[in-house]
PDB file of N, CA and C in Angstrom:
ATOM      1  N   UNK A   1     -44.164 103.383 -64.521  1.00  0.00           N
ATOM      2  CA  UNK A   1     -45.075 103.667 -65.607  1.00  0.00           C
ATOM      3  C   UNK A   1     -45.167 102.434 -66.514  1.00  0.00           C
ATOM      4  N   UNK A   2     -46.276 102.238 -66.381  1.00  0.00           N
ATOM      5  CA  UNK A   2     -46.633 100.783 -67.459  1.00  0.00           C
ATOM      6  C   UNK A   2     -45.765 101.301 -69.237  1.00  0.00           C
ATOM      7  N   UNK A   3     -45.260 100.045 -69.876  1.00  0.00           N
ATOM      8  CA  UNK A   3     -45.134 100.368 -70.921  1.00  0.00           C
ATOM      9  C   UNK A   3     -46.539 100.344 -71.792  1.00  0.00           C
ATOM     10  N   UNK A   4     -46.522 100.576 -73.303  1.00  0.00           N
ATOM     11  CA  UNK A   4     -47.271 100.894 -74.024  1.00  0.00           C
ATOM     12  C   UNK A   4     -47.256  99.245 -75.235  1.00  0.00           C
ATOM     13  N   UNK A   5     -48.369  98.747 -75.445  1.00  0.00           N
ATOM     14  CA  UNK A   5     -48.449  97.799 -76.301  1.00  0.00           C
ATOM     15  C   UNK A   5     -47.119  97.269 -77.506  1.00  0.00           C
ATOM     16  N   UNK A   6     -46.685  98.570 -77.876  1.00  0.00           N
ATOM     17  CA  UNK A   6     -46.417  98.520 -79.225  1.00  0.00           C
ATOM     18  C   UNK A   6     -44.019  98.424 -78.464  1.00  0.00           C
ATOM     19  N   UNK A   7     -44.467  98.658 -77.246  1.00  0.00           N
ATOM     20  CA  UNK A   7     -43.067  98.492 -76.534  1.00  0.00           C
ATOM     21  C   UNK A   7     -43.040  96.965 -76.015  1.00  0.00           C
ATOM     22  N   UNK A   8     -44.336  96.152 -75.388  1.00  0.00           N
ATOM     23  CA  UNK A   8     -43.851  95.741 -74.600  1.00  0.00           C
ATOM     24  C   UNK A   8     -44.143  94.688 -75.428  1.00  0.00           C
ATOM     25  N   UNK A   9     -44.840  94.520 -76.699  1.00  0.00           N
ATOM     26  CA  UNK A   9     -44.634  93.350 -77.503  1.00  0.00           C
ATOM     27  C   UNK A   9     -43.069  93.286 -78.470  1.00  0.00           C
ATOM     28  N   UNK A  10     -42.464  94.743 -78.617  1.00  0.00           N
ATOM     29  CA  UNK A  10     -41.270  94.548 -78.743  1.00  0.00           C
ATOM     30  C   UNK A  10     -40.003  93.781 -77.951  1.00  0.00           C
ATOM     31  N   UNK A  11     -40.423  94.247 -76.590  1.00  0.00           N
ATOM     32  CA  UNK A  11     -39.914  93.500 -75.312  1.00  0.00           C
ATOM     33  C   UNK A  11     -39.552  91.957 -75.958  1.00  0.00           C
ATOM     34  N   UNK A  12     -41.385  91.697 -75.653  1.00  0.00           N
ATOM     35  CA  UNK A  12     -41.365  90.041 -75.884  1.00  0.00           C
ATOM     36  C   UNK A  12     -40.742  89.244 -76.588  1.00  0.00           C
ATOM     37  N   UNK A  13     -40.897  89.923 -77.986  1.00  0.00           N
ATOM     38  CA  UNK A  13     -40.132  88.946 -79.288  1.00  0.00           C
ATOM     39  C   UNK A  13     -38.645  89.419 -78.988  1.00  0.00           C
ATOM     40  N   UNK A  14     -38.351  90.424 -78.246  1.00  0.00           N
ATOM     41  CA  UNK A  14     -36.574  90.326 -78.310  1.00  0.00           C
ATOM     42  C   UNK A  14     -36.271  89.305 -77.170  1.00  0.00           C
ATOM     43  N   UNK A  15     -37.270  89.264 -76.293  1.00  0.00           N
ATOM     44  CA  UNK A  15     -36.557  88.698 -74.989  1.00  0.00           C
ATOM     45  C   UNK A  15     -36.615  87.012 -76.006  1.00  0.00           C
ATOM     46  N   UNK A  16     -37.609  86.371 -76.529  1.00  0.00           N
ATOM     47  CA  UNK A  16     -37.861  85.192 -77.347  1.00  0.00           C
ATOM     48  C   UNK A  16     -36.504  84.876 -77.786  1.00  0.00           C
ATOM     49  N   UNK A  17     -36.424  86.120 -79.017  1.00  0.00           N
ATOM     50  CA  UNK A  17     -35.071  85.859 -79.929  1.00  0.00           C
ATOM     51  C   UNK A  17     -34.002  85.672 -79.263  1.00  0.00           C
ATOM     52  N   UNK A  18     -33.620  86.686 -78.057  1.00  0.00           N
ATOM     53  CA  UNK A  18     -32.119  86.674 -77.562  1.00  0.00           C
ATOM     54  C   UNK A  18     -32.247  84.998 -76.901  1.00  0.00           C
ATOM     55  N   UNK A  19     -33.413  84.238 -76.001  1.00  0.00           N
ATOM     56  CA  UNK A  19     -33.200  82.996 -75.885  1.00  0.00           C
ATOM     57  C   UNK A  19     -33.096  82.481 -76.854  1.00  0.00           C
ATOM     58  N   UNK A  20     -33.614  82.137 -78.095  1.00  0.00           N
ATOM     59  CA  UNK A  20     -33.106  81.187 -78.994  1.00  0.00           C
ATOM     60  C   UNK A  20     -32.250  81.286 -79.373  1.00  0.00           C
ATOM     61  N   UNK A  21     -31.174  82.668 -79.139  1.00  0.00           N
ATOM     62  CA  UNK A  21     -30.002  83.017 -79.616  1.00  0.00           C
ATOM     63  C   UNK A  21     -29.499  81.616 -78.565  1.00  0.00           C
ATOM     64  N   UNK A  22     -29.154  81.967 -77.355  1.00  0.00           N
ATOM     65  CA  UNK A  22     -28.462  81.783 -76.336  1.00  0.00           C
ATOM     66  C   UNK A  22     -28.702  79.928 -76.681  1.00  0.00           C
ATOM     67  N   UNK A  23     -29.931  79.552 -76.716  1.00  0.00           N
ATOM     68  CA  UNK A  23     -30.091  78.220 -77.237  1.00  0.00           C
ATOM     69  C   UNK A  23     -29.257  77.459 -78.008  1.00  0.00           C
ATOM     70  N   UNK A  24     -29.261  77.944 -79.254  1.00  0.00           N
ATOM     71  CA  UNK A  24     -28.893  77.784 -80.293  1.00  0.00           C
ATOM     72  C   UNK A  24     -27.400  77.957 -80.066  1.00  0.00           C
ATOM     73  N   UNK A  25     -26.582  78.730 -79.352  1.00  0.00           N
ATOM     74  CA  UNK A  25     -25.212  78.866 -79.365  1.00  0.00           C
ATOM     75  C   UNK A  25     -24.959  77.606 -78.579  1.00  0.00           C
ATOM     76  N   UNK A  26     -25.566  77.292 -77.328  1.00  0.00           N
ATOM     77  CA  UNK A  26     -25.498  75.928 -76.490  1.00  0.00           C
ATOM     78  C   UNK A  26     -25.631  74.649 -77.093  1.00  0.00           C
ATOM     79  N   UNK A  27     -26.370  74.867 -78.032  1.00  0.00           N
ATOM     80  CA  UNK A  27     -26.689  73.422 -79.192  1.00  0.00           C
ATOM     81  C   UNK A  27     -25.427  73.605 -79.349  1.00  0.00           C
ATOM     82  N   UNK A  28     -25.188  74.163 -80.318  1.00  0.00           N
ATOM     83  CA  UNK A  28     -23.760  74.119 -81.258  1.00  0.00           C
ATOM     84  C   UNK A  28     -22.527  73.959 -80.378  1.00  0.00           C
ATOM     85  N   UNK A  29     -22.071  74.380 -79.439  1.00  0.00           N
ATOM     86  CA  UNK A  29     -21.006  74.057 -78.784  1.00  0.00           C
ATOM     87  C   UNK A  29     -20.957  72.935 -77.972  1.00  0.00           C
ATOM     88  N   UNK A  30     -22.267  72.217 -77.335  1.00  0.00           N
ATOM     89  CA  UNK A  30     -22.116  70.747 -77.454  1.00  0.00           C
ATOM     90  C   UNK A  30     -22.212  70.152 -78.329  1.00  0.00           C
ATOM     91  N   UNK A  31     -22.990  70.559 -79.718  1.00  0.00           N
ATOM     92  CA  UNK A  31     -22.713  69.386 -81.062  1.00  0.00           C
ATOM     93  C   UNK A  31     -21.066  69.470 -81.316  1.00  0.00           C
ATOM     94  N   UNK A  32     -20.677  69.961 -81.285  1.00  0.00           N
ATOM     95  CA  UNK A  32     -18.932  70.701 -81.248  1.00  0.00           C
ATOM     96  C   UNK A  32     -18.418  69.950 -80.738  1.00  0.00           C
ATOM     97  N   UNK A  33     -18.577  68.961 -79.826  1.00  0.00           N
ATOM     98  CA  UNK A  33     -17.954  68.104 -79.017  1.00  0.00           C
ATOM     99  C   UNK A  33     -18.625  67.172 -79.171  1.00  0.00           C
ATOM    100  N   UNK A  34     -19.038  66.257 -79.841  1.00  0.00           N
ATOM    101  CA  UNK A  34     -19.950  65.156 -80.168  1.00  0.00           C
ATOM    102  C   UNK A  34     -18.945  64.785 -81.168  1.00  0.00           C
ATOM    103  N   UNK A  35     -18.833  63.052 -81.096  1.00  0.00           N
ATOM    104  CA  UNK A  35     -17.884  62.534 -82.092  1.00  0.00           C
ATOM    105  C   UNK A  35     -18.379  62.771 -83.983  1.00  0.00           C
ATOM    106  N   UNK A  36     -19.601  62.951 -83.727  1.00  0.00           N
ATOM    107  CA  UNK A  36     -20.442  63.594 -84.795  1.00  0.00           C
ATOM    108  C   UNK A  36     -21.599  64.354 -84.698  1.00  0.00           C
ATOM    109  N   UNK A  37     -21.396  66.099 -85.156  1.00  0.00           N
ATOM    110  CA  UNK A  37     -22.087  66.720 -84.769  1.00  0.00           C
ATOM    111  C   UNK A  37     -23.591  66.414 -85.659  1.00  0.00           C
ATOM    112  N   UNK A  38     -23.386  66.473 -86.323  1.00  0.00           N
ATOM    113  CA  UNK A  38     -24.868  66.193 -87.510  1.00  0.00           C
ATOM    114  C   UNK A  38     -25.963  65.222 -86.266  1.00  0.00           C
ATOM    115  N   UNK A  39     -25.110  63.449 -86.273  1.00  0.00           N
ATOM    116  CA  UNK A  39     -26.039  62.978 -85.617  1.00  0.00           C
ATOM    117  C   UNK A  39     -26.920  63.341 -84.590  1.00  0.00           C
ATOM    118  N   UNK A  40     -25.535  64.147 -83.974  1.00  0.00           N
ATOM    119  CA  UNK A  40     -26.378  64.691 -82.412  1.00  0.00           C
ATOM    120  C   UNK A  40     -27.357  65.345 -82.513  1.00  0.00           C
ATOM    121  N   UNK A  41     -27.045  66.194 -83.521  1.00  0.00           N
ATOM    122  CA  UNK A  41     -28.278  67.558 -83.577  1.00  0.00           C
ATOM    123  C   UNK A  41     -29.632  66.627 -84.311  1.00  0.00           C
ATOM    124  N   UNK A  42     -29.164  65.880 -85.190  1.00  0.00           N
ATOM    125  CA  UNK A  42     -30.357  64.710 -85.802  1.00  0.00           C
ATOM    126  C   UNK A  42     -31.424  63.893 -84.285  1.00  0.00           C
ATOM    127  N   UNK A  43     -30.385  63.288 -83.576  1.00  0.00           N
ATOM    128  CA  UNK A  43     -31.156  62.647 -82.209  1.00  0.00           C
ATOM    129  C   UNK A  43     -31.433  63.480 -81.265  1.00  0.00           C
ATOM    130  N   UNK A  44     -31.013  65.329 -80.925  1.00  0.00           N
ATOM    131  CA  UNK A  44     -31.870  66.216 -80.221  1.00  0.00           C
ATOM    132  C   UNK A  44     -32.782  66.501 -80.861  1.00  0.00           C
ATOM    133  N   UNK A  45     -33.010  66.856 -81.916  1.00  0.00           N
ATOM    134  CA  UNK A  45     -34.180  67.362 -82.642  1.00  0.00           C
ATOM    135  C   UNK A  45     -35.488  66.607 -82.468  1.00  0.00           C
ATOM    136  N   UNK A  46     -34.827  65.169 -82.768  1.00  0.00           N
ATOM    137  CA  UNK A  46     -36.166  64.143 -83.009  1.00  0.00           C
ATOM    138  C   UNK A  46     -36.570  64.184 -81.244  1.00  0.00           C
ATOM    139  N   UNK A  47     -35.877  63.670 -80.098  1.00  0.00           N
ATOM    140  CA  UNK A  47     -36.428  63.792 -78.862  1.00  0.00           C
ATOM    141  C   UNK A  47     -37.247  64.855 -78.166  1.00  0.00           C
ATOM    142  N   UNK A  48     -36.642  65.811 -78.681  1.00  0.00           N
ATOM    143  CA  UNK A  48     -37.524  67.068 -78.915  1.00  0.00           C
ATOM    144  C   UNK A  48     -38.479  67.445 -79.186  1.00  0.00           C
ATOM    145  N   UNK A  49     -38.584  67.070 -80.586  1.00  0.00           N
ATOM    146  CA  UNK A  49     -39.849  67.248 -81.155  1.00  0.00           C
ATOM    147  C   UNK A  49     -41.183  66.310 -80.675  1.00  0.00           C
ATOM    148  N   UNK A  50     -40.295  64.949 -80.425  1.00  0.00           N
ATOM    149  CA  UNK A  50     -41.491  63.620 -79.449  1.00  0.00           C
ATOM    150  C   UNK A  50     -41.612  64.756 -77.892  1.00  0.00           C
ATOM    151  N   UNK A  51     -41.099  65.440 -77.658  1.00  0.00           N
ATOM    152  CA  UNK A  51     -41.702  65.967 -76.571  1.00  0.00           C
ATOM    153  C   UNK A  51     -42.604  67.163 -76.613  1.00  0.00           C
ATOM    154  N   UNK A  52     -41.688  68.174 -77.611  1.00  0.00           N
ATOM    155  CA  UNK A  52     -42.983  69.252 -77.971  1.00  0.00           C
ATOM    156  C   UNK A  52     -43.873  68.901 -77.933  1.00  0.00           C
ATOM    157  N   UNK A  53     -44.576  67.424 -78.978  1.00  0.00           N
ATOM    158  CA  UNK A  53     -45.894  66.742 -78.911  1.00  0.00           C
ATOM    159  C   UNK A  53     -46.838  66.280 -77.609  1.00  0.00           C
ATOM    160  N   UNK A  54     -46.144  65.597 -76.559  1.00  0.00           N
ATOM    161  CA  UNK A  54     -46.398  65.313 -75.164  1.00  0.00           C
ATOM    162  C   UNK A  54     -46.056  65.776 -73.922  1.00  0.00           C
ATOM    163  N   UNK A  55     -45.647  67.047 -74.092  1.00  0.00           N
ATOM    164  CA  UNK A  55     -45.194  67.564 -72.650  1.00  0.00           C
ATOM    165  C   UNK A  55     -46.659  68.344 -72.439  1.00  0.00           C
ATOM    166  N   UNK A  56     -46.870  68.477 -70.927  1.00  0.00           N
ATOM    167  CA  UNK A  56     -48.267  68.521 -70.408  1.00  0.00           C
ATOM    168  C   UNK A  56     -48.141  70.009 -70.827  1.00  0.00           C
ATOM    169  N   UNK A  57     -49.319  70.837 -71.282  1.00  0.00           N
ATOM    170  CA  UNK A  57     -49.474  72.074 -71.391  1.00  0.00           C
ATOM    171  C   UNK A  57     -50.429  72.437 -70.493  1.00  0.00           C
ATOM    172  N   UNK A  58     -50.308  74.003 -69.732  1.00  0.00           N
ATOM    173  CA  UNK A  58     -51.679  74.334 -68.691  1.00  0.00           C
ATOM    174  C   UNK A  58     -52.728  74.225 -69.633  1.00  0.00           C
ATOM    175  N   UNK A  59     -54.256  74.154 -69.066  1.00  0.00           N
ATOM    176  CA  UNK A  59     -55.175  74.164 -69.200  1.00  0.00           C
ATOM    177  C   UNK A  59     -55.567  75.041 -70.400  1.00  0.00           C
ATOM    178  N   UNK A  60     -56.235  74.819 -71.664  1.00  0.00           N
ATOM    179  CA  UNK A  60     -55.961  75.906 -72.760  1.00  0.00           C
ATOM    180  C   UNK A  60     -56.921  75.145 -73.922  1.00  0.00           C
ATOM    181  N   UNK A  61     -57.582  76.101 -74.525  1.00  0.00           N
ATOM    182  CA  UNK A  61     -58.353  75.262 -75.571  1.00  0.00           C
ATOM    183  C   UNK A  61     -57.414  74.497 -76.001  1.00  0.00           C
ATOM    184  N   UNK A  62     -57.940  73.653 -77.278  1.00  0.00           N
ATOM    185  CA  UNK A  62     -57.377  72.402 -78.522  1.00  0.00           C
ATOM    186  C   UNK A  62     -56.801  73.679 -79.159  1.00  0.00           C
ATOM    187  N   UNK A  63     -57.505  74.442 -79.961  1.00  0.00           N
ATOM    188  CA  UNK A  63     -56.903  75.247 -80.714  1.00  0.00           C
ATOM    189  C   UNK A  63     -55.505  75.850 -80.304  1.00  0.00           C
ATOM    190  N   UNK A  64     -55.657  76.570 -79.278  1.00  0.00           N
ATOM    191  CA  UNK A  64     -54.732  76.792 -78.592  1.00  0.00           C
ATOM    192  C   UNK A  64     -53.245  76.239 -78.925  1.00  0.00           C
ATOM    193  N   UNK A  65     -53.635  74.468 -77.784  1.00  0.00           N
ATOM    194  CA  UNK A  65     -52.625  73.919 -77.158  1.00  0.00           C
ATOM    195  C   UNK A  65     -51.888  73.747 -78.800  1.00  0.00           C
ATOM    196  N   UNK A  66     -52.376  73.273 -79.776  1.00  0.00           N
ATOM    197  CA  UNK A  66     -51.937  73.088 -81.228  1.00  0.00           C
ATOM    198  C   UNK A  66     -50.836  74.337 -82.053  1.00  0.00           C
ATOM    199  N   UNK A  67     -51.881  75.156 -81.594  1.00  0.00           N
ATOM    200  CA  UNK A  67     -50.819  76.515 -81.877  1.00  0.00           C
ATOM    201  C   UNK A  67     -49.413  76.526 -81.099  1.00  0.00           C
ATOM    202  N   UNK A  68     -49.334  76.545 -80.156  1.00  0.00           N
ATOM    203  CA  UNK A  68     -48.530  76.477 -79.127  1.00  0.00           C
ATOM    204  C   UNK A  68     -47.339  75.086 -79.665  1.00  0.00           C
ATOM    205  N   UNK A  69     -47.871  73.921 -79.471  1.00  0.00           N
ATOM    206  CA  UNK A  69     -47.143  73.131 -80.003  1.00  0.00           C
ATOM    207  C   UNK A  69     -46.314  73.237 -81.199  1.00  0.00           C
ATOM    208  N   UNK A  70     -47.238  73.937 -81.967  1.00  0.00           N
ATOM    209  CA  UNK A  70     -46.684  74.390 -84.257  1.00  0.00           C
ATOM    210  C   UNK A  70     -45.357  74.849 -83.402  1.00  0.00           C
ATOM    211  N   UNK A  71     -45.231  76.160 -82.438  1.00  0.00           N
ATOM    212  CA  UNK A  71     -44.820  77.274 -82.634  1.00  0.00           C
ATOM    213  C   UNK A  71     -43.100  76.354 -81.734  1.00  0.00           C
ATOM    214  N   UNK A  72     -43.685  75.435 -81.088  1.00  0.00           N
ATOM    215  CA  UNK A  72     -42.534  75.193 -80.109  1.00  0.00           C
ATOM    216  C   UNK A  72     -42.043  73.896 -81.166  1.00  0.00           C
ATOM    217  N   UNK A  73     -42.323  73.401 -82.133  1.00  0.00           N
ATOM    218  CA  UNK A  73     -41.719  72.527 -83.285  1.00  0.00           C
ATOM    219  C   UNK A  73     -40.805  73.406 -84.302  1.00  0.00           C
ATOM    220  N   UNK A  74     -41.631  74.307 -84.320  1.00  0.00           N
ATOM    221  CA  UNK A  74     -40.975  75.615 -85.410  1.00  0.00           C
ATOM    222  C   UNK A  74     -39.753  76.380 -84.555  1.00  0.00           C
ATOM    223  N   UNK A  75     -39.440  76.230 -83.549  1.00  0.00           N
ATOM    224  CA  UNK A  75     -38.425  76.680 -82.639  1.00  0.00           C
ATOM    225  C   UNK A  75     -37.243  75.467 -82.849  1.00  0.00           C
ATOM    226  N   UNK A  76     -38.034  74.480 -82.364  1.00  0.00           N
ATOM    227  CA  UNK A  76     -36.868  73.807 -81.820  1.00  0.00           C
ATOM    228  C   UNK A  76     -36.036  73.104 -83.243  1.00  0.00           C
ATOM    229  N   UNK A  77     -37.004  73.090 -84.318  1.00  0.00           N
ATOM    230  CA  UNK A  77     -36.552  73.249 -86.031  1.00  0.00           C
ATOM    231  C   UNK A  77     -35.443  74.142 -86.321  1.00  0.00           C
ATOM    232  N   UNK A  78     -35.533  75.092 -85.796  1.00  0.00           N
ATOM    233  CA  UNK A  78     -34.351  76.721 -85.817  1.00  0.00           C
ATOM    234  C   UNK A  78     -33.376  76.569 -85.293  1.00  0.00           C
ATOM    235  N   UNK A  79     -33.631  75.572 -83.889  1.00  0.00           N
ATOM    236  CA  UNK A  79     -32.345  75.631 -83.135  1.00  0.00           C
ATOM    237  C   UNK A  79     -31.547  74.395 -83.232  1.00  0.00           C
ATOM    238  N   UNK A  80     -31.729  73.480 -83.713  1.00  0.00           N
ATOM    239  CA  UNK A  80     -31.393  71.946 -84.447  1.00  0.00           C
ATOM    240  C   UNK A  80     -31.112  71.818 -85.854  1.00  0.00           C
ATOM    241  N   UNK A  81     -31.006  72.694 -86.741  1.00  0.00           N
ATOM    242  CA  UNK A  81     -31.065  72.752 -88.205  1.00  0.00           C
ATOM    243  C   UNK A  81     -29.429  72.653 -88.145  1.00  0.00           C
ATOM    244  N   UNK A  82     -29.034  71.817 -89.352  1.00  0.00           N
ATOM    245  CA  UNK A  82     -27.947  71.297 -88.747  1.00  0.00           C
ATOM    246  C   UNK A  82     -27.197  72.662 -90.133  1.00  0.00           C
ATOM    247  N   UNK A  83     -26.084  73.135 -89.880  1.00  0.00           N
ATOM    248  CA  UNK A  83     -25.244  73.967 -90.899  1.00  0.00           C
ATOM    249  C   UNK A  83     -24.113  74.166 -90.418  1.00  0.00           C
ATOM    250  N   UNK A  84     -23.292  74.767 -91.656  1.00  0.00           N
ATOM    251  CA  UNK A  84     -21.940  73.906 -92.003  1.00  0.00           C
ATOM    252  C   UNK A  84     -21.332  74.967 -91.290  1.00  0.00           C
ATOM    253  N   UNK A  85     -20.275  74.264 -90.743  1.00  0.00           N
ATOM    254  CA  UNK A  85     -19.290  75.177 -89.503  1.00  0.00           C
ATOM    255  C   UNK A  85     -18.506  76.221 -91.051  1.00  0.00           C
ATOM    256  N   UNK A  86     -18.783  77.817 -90.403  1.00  0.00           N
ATOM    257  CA  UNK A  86     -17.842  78.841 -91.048  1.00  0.00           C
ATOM    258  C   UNK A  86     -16.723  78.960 -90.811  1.00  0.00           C
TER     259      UNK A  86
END
């Protein structure tokens, strides 16, 4: 049975979140092992972000591909934000 809109966009944004969870824990436990974590997460972020900008996207309006890009800068911003070990 097909799910229903209001399920399977719930789906989506959890399946999203639990990866950036899983992301974000992988950042941190290799910045964890970096002779300095700050820098590292400073020089993933920036390579990152030069790629969000140029990695080939399928076929998709301008508008689009722009949106898409905001959204994958605004991610990889979340998962690189550097904060203080608890």
């Amino acid at each position: 049975m097909a799910e229903d809109d209001e399920t399977a966009t719930a789906r989506y944004i959890a399946g999203n979140i639990s990866t950036q969870l899983m992301l974000k824990t992988i950042v941190e436990i290799i910045s964890a092992m970096a002779d300095d974590p700050d820098k590292y997460r400073a020089g993933l972020k920036k390579k990152l972000l030069e790629m969000a900008d140029t990695v080939p996207l399928a076929p998709m309006s301008p508008m689009r591909q722009e949106k898409v890009r905001a959204f994958v800068r605004e991610t990889v911003d979340t998962l690189t934000t550097n904060s203080p070990a608890k």
